[in-house]
Each structure stands twice: as structure tokens, then as C-alpha cells.
C-alpha atoms as a PDB file:
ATOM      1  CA  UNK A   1      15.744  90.691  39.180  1.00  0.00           C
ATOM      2  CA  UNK A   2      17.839  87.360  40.122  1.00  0.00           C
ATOM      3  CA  UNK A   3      18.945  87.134  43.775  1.00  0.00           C
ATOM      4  CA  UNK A   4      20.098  83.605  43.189  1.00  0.00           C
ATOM      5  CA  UNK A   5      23.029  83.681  46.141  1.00  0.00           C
ATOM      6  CA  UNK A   6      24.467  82.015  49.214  1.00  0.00           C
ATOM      7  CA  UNK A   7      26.252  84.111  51.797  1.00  0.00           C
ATOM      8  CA  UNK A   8      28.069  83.573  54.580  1.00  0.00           C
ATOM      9  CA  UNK A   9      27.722  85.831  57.283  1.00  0.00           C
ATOM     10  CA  UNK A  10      28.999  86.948  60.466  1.00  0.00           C
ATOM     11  CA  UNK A  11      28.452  84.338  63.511  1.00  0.00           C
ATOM     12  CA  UNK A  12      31.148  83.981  66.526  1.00  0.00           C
ATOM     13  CA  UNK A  13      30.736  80.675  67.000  1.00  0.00           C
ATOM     14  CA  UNK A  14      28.823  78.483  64.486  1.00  0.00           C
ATOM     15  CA  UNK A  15      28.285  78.951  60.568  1.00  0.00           C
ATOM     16  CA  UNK A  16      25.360  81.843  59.643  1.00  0.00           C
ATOM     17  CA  UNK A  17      23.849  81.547  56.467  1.00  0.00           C
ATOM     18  CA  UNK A  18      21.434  83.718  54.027  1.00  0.00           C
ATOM     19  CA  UNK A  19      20.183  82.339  50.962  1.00  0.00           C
ATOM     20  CA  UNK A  20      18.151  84.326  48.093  1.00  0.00           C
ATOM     21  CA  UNK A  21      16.296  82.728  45.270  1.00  0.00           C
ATOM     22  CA  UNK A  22      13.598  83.974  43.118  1.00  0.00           C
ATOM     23  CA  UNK A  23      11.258  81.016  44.632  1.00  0.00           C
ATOM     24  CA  UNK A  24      10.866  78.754  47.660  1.00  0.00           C
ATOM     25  CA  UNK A  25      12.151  76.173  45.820  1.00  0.00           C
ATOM     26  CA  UNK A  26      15.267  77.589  44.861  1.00  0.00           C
ATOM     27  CA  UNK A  27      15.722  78.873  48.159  1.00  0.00           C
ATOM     28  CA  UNK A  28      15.473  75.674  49.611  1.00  0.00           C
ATOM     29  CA  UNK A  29      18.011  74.000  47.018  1.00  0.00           C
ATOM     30  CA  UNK A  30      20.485  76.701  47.864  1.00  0.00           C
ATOM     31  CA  UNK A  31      19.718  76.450  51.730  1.00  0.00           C
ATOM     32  CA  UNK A  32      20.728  72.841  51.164  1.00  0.00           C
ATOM     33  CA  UNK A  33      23.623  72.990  48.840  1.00  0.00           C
ATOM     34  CA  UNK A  34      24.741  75.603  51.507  1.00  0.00           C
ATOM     35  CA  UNK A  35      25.242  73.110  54.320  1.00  0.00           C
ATOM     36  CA  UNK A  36      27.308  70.645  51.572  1.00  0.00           C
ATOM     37  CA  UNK A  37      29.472  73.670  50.786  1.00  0.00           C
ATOM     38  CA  UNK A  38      30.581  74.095  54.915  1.00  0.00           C
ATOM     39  CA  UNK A  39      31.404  70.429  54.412  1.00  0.00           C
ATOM     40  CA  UNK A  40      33.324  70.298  51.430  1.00  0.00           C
ATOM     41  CA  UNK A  41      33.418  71.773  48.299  1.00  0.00           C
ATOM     42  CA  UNK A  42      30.893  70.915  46.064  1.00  0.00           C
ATOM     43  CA  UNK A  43      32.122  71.751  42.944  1.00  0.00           C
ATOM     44  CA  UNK A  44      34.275  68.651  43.058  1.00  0.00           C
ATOM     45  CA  UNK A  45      31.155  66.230  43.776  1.00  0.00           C
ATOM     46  CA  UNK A  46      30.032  64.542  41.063  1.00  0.00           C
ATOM     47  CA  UNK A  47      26.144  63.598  40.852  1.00  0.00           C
ATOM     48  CA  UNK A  48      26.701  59.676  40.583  1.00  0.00           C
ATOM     49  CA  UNK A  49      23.932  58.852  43.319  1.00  0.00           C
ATOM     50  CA  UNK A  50      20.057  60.124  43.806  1.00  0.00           C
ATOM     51  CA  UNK A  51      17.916  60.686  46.970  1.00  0.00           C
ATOM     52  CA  UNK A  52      14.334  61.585  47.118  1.00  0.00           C
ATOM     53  CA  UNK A  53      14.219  63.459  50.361  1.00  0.00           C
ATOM     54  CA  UNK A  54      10.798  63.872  51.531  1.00  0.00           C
ATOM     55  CA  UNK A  55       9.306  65.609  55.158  1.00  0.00           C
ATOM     56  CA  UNK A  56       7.178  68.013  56.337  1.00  0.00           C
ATOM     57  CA  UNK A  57       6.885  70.756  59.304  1.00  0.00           C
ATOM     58  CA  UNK A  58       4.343  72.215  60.888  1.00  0.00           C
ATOM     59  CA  UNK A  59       5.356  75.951  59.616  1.00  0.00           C
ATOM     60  CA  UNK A  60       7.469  77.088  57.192  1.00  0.00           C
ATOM     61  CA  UNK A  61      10.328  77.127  59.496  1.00  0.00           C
ATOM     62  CA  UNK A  62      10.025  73.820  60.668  1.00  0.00           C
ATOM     63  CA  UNK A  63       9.950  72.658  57.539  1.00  0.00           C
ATOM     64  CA  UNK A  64      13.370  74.079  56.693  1.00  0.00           C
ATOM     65  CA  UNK A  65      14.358  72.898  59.760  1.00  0.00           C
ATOM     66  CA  UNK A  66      13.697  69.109  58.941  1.00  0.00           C
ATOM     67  CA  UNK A  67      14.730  69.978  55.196  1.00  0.00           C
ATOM     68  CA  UNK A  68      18.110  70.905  56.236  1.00  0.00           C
ATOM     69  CA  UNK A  69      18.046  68.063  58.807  1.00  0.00           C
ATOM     70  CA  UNK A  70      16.826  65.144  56.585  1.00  0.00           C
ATOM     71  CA  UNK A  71      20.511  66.187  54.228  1.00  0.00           C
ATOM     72  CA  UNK A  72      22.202  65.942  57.232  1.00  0.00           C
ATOM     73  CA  UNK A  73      20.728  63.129  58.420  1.00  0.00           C
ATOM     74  CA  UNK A  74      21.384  61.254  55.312  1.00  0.00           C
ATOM     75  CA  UNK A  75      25.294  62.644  55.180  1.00  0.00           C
ATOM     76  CA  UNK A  76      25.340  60.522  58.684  1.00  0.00           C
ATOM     77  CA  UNK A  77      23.773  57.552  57.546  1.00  0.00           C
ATOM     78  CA  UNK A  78      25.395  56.824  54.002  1.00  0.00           C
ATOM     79  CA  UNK A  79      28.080  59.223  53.633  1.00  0.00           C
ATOM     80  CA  UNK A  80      26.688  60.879  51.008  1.00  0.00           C
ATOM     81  CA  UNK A  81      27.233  64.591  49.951  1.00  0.00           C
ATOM     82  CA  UNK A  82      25.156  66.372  47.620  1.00  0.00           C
ATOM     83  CA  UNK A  83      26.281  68.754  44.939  1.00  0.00           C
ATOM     84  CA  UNK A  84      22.884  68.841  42.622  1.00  0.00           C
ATOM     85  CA  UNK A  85      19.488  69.745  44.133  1.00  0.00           C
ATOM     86  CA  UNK A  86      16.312  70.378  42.943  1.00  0.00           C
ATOM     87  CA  UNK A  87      13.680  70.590  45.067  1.00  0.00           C
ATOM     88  CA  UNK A  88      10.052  69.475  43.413  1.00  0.00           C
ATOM     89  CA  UNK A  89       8.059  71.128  45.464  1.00  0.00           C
ATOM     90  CA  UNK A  90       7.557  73.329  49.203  1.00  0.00           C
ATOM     91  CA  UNK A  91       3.788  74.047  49.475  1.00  0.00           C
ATOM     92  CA  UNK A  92       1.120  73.895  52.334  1.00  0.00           C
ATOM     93  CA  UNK A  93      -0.915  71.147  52.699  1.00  0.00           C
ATOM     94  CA  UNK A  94      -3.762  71.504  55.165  1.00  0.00           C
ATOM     95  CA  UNK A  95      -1.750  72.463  58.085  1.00  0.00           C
ATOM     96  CA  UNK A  96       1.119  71.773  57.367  1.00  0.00           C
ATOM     97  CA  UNK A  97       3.815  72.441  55.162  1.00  0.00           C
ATOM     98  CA  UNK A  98       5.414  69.390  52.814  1.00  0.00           C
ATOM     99  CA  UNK A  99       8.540  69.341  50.544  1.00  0.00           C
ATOM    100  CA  UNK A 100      10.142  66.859  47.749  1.00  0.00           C
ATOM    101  CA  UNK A 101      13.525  67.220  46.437  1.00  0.00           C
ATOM    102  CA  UNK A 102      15.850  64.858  43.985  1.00  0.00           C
ATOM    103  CA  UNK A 103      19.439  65.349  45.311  1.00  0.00           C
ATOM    104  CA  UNK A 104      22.264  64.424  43.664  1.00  0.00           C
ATOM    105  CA  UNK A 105      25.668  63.699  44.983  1.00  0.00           C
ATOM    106  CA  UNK A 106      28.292  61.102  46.004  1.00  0.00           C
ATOM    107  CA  UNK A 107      29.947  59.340  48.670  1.00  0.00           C
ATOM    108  CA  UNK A 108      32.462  61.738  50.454  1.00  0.00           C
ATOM    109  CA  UNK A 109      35.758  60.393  49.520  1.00  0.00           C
ATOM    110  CA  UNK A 110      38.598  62.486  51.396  1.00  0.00           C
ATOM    111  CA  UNK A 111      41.079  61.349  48.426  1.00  0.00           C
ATOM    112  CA  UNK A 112      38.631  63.131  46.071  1.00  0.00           C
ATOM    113  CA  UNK A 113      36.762  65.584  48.157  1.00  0.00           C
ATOM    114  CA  UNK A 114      38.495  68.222  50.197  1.00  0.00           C
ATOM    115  CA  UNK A 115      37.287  67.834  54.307  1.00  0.00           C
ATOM    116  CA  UNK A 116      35.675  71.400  55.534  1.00  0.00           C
ATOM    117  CA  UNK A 117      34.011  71.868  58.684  1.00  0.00           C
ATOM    118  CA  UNK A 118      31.697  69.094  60.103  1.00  0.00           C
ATOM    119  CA  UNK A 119      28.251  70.476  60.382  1.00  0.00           C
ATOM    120  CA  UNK A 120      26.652  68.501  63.928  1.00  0.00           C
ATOM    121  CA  UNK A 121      23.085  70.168  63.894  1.00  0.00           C
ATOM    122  CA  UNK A 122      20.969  72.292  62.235  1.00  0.00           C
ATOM    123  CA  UNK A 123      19.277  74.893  64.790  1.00  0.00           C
ATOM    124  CA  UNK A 124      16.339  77.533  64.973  1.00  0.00           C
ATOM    125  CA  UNK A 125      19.105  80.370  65.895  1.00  0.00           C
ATOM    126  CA  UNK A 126      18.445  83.441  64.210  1.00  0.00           C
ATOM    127  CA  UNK A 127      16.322  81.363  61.400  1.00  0.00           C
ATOM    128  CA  UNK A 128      14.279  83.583  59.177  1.00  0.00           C
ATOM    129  CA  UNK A 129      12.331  83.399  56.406  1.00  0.00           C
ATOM    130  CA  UNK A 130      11.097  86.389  54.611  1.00  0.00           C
ATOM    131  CA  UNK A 131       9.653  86.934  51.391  1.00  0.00           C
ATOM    132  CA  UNK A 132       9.948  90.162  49.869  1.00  0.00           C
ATOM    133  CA  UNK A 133       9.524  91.437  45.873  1.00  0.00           C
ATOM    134  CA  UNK A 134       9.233  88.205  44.485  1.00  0.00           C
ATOM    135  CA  UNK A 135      12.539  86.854  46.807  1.00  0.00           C
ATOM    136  CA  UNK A 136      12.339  83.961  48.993  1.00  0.00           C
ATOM    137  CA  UNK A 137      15.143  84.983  51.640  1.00  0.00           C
ATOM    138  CA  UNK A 138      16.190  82.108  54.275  1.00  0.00           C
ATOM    139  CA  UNK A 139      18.712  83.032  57.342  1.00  0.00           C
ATOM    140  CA  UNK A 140      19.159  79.927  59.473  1.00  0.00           C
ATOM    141  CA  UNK A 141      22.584  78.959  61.572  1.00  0.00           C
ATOM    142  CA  UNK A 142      24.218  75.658  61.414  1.00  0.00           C
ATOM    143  CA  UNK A 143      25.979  74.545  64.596  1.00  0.00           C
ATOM    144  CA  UNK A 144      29.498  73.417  63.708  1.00  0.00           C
END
């Protein structure tokens, strides 16, 4: 059964997001392409530069944590938006929890790319991460 999905969901004051995919992986990629997608829209961002974004957490929701805050941290440092992701690998590693992903993406150009809603933080707000019949489900809030 594919869940493959982002979805927005109710928040008063920030952006709340669930994500589905069929592994942590994909769940992770989606989580990421997520935050790009309350930024601008990526379907108009063509995958002309790479990133190897590497971290680790000590749980699995600190590692989202950092995952979603390494993208944001590089969107701050070198502009960059991400439309392609695919993340390698999200596995424990003695006690910890480590991830690798190849992003793919370009320089936000506000000629070429349309401006959204800037994303300032990622937070641990109503973050959840659940697996359930093969699903990988993440719920995390992004404060906007």
C-alpha cells in the first residue's frame, strides 16, 4: 500500500506538517522537500546544484530535528532551495541515530522562483514519529 504524501494540517499559528512514506528514508526526503514547498514551489526548482547533508541525533526525533535544520541551515547560508532529495540512509549507530542525503536544488531566484512563507526554525512542537504497517509517519511543526 503506498502512503507516499505530504499534508498540511491545521496549526493557528505556524505551518503543521505530516508526511507518509513506505520507509524512513522516504519519509525523511518528503519531511524535507516539505519545508522547500512552504518556501516556494518546488516544482519550478531545477536540480542544477548538489549537497551532501550529513548529522546525527541522539533519538530519532532529534535526528529529524537536525535533518530538517541542516536544509534550513544551508537555505541561510547559500541560498539554496532544494527540489530533489534522496536520502542514503537514517539508521542507528551505537547510540545514536545518523543520516546521509544528496539534495538537489538551486539558488532561490525570486525572478524564477515564486517567494512563499519564510520558514525561521524548525521546532519539537507536536513532532511525532510513528511507524505503523510498514509506514514511516513524521508530524513535526515549522515555526514561520
Amino acid at each position: 500500500m503506498s502512503c507516499d504524501y505530504i499534508k498540511f494540517l491545521e496549526h493557528t499559528a505556524d505551518v503543521y506538517i505530516e508526511v507518509c512514506g513506505e520507509s524512513l528514508e522516504k519519509a525523511f526526503e518528503l519531511a524535507g522537500l516539505a519545508l522547500f514547498e512552504v518556501m516556494t514551489d518546488t516544482s519550478k526548482v531545477e536540480p542544477r546544484v548538489a549537497r551532501v547533508i550529513e548529522d546525527r541525533g541522539f533519538d530519532m526525533e532529534s535526528s529529524l530535528y537536525r535533518w530538517l535544520e541542516d536544509l534550513l541551515i544551508e537555505y541561510g547560508r547559500s541560498n539554496l532551495v532544494f527540489s530533489q532529495i534522496r536520502v542514503e540512509y537514517v539508521k542507528k549507530e551505537g547510540d545514536e541515530y545518523v543520516f546521509k542525503a544528496l539534495c538537489f536544488g538551486d539558488y532561490f531566484d525570486p525572478r524564477k522562483h515564486e517567494a512563499r512563507t519564510e520558514v525561521k526554525a524548525v521546532t519539537y512542537s507536536l513532532m511525532e514519529i510513528v511507524q505503523s504497517d510498514g509506514r514511516w509517519i513524521l508530524r513535526f511543526v515549522l515555526d514561520i
